[in-house]
Protein backbone atom coordinates (compact mmCIF):
# COMPACT_ATOMS: atom_id res chain seq x y z
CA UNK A 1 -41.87 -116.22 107.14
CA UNK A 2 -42.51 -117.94 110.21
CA UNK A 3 -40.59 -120.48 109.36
CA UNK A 4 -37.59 -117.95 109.73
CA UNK A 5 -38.57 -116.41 112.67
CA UNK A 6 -38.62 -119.35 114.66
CA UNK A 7 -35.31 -120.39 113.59
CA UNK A 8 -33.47 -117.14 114.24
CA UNK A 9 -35.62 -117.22 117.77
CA UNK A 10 -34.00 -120.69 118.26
CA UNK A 11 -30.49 -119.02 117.77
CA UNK A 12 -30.67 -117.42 120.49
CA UNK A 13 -28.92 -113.74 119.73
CA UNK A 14 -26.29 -115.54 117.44
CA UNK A 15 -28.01 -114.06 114.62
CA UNK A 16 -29.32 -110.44 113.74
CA UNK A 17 -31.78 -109.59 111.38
CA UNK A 18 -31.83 -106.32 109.27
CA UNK A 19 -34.83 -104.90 107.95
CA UNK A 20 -34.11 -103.29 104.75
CA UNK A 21 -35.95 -100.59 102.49
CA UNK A 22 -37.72 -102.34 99.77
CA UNK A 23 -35.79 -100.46 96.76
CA UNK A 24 -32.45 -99.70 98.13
CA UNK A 25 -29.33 -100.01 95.11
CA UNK A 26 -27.29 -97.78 97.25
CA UNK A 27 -27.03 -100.64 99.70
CA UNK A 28 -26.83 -103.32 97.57
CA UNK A 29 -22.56 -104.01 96.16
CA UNK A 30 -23.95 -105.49 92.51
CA UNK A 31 -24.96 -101.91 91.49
CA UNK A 32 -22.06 -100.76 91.98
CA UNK A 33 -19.94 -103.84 89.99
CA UNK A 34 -22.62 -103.21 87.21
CA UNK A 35 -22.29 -99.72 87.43
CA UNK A 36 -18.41 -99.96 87.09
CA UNK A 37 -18.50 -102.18 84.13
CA UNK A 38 -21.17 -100.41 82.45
CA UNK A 39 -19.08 -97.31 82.45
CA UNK A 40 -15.59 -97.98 82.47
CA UNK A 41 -15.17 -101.82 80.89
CA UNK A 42 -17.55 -101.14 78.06
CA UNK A 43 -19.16 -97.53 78.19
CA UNK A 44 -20.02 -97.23 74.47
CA UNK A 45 -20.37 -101.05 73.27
CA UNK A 46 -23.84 -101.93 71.26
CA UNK A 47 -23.90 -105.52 70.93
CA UNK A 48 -25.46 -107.32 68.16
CA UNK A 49 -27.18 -109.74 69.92
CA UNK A 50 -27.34 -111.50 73.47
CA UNK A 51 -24.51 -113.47 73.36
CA UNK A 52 -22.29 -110.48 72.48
CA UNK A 53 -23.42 -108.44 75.81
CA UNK A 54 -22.81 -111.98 77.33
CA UNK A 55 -18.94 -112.24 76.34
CA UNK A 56 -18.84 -108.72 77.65
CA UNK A 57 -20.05 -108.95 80.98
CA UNK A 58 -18.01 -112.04 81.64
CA UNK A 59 -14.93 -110.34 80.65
CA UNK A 60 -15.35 -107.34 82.41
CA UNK A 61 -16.40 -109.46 85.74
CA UNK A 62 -13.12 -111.69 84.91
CA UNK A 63 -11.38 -108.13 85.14
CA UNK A 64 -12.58 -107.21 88.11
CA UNK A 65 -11.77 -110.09 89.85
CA UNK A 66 -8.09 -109.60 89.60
CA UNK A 67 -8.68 -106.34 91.21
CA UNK A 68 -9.91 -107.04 94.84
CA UNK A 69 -9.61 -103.88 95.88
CA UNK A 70 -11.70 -102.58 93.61
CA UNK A 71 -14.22 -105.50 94.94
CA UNK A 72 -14.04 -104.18 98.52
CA UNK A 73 -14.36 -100.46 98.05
CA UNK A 74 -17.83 -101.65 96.71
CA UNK A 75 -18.61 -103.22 99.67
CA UNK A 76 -17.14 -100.37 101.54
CA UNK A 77 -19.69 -98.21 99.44
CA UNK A 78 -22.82 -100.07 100.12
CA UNK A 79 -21.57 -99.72 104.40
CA UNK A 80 -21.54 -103.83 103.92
CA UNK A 81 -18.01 -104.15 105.13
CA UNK A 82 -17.34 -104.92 108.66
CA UNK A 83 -15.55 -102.21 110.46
C-alpha cells in the first residue's frame, strides 16, 4: 500500500484516488453485463455441466458486444461514465 501512495504522491495531482465501499455491485458495470445476460440471453437455461454454462456466457458476451450501447448505459448505470 505504500508502495502506491508514494507513486500517486509522485504524480503530483495527475492522478485521483477514490475510496470505494467494500461491497458495492451497484457501482461496479460487470453486475450489470451479468445481470443482463442472466436474464435476458439465457433466463431459464440449466446446463449440464461447466462447459455448457461456458458456451453460454461467451455467446451472450459475443452478443453484447455488437451492441455498444447497451455497453455504455452500464457504465452510465454504475455513474462510471465521464460526463
Amino acid at each position: 500500500m505504500r508502495l502506491v501512495q508514494q507513486f500517486v504522491a509522485a504524480q503530483r495531482g495527475r492522478i485521483h484516488i477514490e475510496y470505494l465501499p467494500a461491497y458495492a455491485p451497484e457501482l461496479n458495470p460487470t453486475e450489470y453485463i451479468w445481470g443482463h445476460a442472466k436474464h435476458h440471453k439465457f433466463p431459464n437455461a440449466y446446463p449440464n455441466h461447466f462447459a455448457e454454462l461456458k458456451h453460454g456466457a461467451r455467446r451472450a458476451l459475443r452478443n453484447m458486444r455488437r451492441r455498444p450501447t447497451l455497453i455504455t448505459a452500464f457504465w452510465e448505470q454504475a455513474s462510471l461514465w465521464p460526463e
